[in-house]
N, C-alpha and C. Protein backbone atom coordinates (compact mmCIF):
# COMPACT_ATOMS: atom_id res chain seq x y z
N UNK A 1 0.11 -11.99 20.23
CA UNK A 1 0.25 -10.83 19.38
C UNK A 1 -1.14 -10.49 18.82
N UNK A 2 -1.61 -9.49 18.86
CA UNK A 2 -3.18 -8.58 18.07
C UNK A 2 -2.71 -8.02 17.16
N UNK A 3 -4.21 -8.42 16.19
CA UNK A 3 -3.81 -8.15 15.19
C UNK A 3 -3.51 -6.64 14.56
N UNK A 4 -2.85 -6.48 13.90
CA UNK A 4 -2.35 -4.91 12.75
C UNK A 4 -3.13 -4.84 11.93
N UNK A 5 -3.73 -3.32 11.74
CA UNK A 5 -4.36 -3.33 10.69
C UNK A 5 -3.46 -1.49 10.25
N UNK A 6 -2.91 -1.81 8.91
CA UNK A 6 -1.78 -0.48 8.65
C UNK A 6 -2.59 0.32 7.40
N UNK A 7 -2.68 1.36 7.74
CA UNK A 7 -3.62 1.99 6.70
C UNK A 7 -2.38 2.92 6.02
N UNK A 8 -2.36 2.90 4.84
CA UNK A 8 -1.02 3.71 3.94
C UNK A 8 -2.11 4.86 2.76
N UNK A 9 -1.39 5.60 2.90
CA UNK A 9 -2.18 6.73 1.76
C UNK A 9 -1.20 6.71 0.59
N UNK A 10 -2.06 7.32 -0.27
CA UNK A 10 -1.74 7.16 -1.88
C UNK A 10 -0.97 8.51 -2.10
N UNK A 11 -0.67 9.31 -3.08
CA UNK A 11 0.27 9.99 -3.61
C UNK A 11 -0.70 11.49 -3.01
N UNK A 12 0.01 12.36 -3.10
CA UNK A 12 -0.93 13.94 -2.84
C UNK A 12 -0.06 14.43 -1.59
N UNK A 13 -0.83 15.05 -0.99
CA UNK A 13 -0.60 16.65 -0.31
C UNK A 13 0.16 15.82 1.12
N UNK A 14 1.27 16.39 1.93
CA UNK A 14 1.81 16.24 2.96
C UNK A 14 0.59 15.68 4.33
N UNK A 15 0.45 14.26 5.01
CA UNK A 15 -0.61 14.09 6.15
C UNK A 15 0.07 13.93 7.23
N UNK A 16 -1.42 14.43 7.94
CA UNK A 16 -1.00 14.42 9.62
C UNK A 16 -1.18 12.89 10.02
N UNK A 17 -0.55 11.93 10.40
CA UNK A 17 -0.49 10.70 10.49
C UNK A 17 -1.54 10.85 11.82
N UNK A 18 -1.75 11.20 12.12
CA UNK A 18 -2.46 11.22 13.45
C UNK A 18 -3.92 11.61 13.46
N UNK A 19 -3.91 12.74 12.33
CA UNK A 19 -5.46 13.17 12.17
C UNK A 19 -6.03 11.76 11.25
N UNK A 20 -5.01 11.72 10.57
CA UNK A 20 -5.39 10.31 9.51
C UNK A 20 -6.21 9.43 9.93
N UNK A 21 -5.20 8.42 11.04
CA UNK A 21 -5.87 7.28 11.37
C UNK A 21 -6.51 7.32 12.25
N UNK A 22 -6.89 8.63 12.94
CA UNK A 22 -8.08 8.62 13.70
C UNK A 22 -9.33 8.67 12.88
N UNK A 23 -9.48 9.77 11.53
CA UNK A 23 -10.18 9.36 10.30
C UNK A 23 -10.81 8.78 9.99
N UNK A 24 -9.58 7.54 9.62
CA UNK A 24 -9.54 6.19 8.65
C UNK A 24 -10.13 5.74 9.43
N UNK A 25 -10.30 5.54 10.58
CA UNK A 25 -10.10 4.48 11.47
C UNK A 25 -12.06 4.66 12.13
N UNK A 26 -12.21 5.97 12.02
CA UNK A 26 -13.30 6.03 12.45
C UNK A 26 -14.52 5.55 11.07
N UNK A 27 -13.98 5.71 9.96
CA UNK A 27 -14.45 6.12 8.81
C UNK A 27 -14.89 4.54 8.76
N UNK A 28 -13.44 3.16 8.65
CA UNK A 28 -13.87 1.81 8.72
C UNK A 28 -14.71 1.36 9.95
N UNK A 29 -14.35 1.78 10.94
CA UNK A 29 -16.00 1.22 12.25
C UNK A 29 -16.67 2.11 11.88
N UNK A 30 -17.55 3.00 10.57
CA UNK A 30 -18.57 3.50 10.59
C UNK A 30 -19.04 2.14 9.52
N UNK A 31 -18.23 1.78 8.33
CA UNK A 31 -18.65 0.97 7.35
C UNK A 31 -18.96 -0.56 7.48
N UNK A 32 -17.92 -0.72 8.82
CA UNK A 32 -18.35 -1.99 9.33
C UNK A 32 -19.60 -2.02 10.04
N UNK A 33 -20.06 -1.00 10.90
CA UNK A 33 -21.19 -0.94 11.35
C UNK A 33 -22.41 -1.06 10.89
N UNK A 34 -22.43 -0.69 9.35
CA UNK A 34 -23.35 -0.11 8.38
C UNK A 34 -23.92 -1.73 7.87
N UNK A 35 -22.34 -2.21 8.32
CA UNK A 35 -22.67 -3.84 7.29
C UNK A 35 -22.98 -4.92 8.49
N UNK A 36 -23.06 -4.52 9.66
CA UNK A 36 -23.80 -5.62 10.85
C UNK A 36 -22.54 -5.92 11.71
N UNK A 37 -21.45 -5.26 11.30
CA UNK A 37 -20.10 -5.90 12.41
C UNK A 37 -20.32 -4.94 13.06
N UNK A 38 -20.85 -4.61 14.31
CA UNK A 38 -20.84 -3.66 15.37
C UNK A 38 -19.52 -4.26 16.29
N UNK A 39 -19.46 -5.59 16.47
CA UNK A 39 -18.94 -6.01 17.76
C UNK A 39 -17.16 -5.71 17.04
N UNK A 40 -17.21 -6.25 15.61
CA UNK A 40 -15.56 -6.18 15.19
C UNK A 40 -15.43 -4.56 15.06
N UNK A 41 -16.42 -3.63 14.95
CA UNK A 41 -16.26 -2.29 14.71
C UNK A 41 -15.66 -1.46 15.91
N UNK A 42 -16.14 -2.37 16.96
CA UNK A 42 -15.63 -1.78 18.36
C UNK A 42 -14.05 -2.22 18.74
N UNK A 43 -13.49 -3.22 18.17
CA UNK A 43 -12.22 -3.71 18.14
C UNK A 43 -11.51 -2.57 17.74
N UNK A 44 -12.11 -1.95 16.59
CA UNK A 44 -10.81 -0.54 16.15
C UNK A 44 -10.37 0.37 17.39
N UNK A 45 -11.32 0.63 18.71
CA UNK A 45 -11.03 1.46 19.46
C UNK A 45 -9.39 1.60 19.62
N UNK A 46 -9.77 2.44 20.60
CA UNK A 46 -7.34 2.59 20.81
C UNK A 46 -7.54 1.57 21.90
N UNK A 47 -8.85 1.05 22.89
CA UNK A 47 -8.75 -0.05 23.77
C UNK A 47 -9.21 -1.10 23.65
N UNK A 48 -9.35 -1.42 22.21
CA UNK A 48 -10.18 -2.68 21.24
C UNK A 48 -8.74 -3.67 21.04
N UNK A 49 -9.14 -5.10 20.52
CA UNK A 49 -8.20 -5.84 19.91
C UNK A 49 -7.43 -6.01 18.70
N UNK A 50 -7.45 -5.02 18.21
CA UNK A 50 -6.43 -4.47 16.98
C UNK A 50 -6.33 -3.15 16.91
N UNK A 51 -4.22 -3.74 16.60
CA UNK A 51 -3.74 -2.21 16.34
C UNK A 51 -4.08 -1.46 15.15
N UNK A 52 -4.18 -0.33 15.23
CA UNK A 52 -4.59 0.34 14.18
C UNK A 52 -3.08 1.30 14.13
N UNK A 53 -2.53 1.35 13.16
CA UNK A 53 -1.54 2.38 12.82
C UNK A 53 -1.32 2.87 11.24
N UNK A 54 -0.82 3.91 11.08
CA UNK A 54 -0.67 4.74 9.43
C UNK A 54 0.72 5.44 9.24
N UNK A 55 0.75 4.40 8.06
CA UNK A 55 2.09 4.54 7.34
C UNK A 55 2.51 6.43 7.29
N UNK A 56 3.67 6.41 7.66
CA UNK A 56 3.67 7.96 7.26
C UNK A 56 5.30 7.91 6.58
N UNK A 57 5.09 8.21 5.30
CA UNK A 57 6.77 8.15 4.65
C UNK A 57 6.74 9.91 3.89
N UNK A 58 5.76 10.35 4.49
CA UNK A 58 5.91 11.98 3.13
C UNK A 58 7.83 12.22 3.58
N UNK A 59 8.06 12.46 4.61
CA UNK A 59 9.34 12.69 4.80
C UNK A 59 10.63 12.19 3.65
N UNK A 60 10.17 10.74 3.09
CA UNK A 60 11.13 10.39 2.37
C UNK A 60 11.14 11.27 0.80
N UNK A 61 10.33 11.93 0.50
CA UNK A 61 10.08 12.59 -0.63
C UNK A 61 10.47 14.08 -0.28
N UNK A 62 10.47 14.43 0.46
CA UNK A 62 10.61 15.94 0.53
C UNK A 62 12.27 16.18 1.00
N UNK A 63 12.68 17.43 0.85
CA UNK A 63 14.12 17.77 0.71
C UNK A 63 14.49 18.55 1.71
N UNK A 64 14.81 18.27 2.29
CA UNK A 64 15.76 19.54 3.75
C UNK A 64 15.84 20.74 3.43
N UNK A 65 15.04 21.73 4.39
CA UNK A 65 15.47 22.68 3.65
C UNK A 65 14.48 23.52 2.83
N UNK A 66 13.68 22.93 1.82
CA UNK A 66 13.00 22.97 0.81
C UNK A 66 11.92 24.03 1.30
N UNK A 67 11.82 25.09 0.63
CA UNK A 67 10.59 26.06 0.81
C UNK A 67 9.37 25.81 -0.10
N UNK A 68 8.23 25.65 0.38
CA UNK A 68 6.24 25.48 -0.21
C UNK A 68 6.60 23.97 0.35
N UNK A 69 5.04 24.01 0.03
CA UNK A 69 4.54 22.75 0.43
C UNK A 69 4.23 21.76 -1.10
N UNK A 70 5.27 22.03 -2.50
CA UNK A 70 4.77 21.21 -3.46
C UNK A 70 5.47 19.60 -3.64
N UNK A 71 5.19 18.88 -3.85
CA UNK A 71 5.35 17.83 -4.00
C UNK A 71 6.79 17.48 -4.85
N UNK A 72 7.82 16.84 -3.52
CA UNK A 72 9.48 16.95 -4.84
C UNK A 72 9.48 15.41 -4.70
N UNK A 73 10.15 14.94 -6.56
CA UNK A 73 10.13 13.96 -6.57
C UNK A 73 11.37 13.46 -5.76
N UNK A 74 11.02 11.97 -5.41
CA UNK A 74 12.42 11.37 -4.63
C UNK A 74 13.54 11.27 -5.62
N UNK A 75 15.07 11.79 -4.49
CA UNK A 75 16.41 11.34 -5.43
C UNK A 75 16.29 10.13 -6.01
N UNK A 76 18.07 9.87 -6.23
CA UNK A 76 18.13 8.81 -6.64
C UNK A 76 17.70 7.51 -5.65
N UNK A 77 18.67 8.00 -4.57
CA UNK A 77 18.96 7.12 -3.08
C UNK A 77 17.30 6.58 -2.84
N UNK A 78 16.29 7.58 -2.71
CA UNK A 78 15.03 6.98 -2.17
C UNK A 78 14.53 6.10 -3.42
N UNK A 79 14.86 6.55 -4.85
CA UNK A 79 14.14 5.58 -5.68
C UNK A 79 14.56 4.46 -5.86
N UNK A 80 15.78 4.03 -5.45
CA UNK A 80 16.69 3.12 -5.47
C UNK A 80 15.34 2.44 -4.03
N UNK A 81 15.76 3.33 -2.84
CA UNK A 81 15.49 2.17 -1.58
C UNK A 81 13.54 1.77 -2.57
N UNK A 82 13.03 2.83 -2.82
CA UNK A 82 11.47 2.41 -2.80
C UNK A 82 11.44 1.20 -3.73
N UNK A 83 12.39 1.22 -4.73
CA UNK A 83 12.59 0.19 -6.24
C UNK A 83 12.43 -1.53 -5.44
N UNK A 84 13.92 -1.19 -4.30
CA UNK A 84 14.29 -2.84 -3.94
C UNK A 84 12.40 -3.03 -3.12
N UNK A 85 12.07 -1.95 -2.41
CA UNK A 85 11.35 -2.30 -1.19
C UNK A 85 10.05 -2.98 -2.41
N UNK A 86 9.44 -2.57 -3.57
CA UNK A 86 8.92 -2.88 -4.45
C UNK A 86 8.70 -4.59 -4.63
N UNK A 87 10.01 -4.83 -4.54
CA UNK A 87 10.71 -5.97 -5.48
C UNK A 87 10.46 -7.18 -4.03
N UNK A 88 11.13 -6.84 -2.72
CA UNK A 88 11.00 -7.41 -2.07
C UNK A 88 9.54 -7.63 -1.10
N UNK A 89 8.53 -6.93 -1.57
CA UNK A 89 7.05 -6.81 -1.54
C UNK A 89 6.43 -7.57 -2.15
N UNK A 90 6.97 -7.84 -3.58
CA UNK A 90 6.35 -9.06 -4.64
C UNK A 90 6.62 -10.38 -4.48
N UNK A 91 8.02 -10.31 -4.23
CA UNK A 91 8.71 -11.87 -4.16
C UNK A 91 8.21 -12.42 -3.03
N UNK A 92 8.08 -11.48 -1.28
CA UNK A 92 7.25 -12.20 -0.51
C UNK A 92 6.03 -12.96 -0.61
N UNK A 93 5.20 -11.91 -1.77
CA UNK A 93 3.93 -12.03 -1.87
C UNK A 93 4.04 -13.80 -3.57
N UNK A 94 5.08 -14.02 -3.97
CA UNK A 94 5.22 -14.69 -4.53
C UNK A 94 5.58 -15.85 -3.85
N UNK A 95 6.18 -16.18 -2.87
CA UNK A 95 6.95 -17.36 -1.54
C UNK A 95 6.15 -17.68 -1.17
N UNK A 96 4.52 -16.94 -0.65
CA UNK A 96 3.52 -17.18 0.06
C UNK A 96 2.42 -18.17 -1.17
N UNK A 97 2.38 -17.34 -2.46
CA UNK A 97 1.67 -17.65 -3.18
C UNK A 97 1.28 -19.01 -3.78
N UNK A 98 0.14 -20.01 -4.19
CA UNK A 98 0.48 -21.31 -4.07
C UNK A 98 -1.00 -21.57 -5.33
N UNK A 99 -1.28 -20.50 -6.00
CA UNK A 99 -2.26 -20.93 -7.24
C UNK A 99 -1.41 -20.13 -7.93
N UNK A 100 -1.55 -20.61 -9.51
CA UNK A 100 -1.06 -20.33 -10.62
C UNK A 100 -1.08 -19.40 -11.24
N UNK A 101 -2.36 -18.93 -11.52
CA UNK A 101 -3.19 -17.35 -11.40
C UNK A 101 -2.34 -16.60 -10.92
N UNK A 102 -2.35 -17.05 -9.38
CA UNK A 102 -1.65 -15.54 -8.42
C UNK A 102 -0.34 -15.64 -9.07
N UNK A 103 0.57 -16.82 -9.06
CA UNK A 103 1.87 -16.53 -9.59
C UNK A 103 2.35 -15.91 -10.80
N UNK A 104 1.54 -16.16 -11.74
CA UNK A 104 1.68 -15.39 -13.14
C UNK A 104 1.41 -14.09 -12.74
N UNK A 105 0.24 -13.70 -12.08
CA UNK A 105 -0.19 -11.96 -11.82
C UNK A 105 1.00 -11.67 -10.73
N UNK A 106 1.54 -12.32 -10.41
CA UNK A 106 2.73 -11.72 -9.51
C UNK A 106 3.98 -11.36 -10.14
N UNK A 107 4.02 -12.07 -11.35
CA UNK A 107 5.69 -12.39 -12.24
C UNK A 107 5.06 -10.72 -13.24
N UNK A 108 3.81 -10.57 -13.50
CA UNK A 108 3.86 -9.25 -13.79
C UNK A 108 3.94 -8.10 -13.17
N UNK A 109 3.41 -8.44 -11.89
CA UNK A 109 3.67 -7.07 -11.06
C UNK A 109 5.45 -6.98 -10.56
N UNK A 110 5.90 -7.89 -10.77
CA UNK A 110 7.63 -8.18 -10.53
C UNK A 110 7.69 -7.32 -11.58
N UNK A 111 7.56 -7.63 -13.05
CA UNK A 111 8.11 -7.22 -14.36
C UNK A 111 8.09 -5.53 -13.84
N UNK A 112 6.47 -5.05 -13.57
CA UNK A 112 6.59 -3.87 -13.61
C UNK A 112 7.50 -3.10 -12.58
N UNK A 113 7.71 -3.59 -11.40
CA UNK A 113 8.71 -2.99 -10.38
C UNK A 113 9.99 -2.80 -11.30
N UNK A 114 10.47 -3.61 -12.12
CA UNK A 114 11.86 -3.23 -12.12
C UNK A 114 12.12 -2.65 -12.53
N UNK A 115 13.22 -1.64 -12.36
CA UNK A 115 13.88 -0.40 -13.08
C UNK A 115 13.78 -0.39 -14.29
N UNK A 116 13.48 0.82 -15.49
CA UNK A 116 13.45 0.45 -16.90
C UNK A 116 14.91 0.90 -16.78
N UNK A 117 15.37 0.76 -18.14
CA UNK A 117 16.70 1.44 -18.67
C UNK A 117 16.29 2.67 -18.92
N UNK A 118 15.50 3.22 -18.95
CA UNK A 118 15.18 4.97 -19.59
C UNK A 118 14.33 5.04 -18.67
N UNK A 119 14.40 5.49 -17.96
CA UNK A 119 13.11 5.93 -16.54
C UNK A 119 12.23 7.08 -17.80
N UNK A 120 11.31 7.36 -16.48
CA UNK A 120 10.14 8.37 -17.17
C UNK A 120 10.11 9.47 -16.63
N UNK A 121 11.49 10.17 -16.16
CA UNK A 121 11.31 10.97 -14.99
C UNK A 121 11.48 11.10 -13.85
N UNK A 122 11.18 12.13 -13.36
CA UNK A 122 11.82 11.75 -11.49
C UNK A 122 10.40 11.40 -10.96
N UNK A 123 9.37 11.09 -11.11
CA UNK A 123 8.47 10.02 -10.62
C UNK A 123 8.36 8.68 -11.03
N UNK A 124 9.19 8.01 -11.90
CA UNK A 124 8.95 7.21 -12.62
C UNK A 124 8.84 6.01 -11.56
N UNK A 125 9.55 6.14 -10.49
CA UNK A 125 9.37 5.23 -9.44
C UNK A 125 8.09 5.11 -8.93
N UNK A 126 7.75 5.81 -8.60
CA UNK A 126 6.28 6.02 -7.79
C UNK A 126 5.32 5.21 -9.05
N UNK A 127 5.15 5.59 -10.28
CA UNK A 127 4.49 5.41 -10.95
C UNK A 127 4.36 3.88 -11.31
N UNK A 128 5.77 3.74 -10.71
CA UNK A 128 5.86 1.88 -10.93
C UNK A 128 5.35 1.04 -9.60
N UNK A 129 5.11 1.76 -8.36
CA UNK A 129 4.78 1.46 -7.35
C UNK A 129 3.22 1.24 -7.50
N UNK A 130 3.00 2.41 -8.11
CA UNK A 130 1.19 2.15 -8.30
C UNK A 130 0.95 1.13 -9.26
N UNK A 131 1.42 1.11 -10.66
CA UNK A 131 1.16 -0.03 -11.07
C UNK A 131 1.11 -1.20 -10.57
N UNK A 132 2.11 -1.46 -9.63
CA UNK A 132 2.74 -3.11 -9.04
C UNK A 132 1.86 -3.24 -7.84
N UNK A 133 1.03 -1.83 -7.38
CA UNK A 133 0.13 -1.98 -6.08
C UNK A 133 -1.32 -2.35 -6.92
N UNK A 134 -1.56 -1.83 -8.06
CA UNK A 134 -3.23 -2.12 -8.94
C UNK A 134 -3.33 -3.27 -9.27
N UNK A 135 -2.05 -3.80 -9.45
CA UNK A 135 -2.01 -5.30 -10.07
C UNK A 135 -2.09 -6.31 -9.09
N UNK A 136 -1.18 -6.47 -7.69
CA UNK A 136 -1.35 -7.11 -6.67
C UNK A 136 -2.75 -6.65 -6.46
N UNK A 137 -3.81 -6.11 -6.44
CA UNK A 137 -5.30 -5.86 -5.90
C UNK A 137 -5.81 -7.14 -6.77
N UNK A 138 -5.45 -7.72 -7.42
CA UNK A 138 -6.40 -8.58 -8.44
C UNK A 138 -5.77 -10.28 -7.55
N UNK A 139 -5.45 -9.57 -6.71
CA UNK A 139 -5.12 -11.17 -5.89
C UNK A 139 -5.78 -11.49 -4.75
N UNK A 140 -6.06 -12.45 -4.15
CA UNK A 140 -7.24 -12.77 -2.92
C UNK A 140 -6.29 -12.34 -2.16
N UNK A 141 -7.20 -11.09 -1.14
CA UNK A 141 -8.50 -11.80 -0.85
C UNK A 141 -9.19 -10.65 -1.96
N UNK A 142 -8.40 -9.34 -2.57
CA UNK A 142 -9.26 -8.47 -3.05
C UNK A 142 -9.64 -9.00 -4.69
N UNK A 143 -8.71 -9.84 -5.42
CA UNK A 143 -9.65 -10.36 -6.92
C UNK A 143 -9.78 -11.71 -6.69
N UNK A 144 -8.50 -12.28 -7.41
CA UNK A 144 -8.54 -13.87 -7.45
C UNK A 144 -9.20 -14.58 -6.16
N UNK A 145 -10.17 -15.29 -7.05
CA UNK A 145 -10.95 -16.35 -5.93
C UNK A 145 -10.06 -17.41 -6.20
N UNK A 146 -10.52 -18.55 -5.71
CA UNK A 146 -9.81 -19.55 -4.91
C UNK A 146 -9.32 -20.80 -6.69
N UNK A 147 -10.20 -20.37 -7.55
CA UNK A 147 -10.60 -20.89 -8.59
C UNK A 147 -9.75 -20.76 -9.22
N UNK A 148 -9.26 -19.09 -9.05
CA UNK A 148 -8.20 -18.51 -10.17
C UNK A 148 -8.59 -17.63 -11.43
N UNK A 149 -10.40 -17.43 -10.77
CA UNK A 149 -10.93 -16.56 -11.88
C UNK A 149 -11.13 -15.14 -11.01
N UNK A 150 -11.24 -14.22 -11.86
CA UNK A 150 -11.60 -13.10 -10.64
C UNK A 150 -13.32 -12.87 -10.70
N UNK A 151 -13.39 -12.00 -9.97
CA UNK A 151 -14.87 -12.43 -9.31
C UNK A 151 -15.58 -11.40 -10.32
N UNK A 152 -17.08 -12.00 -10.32
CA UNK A 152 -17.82 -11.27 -11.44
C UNK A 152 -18.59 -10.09 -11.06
């Protein structure tokens, strides 16, 4: 199996999954290049040793039907599925986890996934997604070093 590398975009305007990760994709073998990986930069090709693919979910947010191109928040049904998918994103990332550090910064990014009793709105989901995604960033390989301090 070769390896995956899944590039996901953040909140905003409807993407062409295709213009994307040709993009993205060109954008990381320009940065790897810049930094002396020429040989792993050539791996991104479409005939290199890793897949390159991009998340595309705008579909789950938008409504059948629906006239403009503005941004509708998800029903119930999708905030429900994005809530569990949240939850079951952390706890993996908690099963795997094996320093103390990471487990505490994980039992908060849990806290924040879960449903409040008074939501904040019909984004309130999303908004809990980003939190629970800023907070997992503070875990290795992107904060916590091996120590359990984050890096200076």
């Amino acid at each position: 199996m070769r390896p995956r590398l899944v590039f996901i975009h953040g909140i905003g305007r409807p993407r062409d999954p295709v213009r994307e990760l040709a993009a993205w994709t060109t954008a990381l073998a320009s940065g790897m290049r810049a930094a002396g990986h020429s040989a792993l930069a050539g791996s991104l090709s479409a005939d290199g040793g890793v897949e390159c693919v991009f998340a595309h979910y705008d579909d789950l947010f938008r409504r059948s039907q629906a006239q403009g191109e503005g941004d509708v928040a998800p029903g119930e049904a999708e905030a429900e599925i994005l809530s569990d998918l949240l939850l079951a994103w952390v706890d993996g990332l908690m099963a795997e986890e094996d320093g103390e550090a990471g487990r505490r910064l994980l039992a908060g990014a849990r806290a924040q996934a879960q449903p409040r009793d008074q939501s904040q709105g019909g984004l309130d989901v999303v908004r809990r997604a980003l939190n629970v995604a800023t907070t997992v960033l503070a875990l290795r390989p992107w904060g916590l070093q091996p120590s359990g301090s984050l890096p200076s």
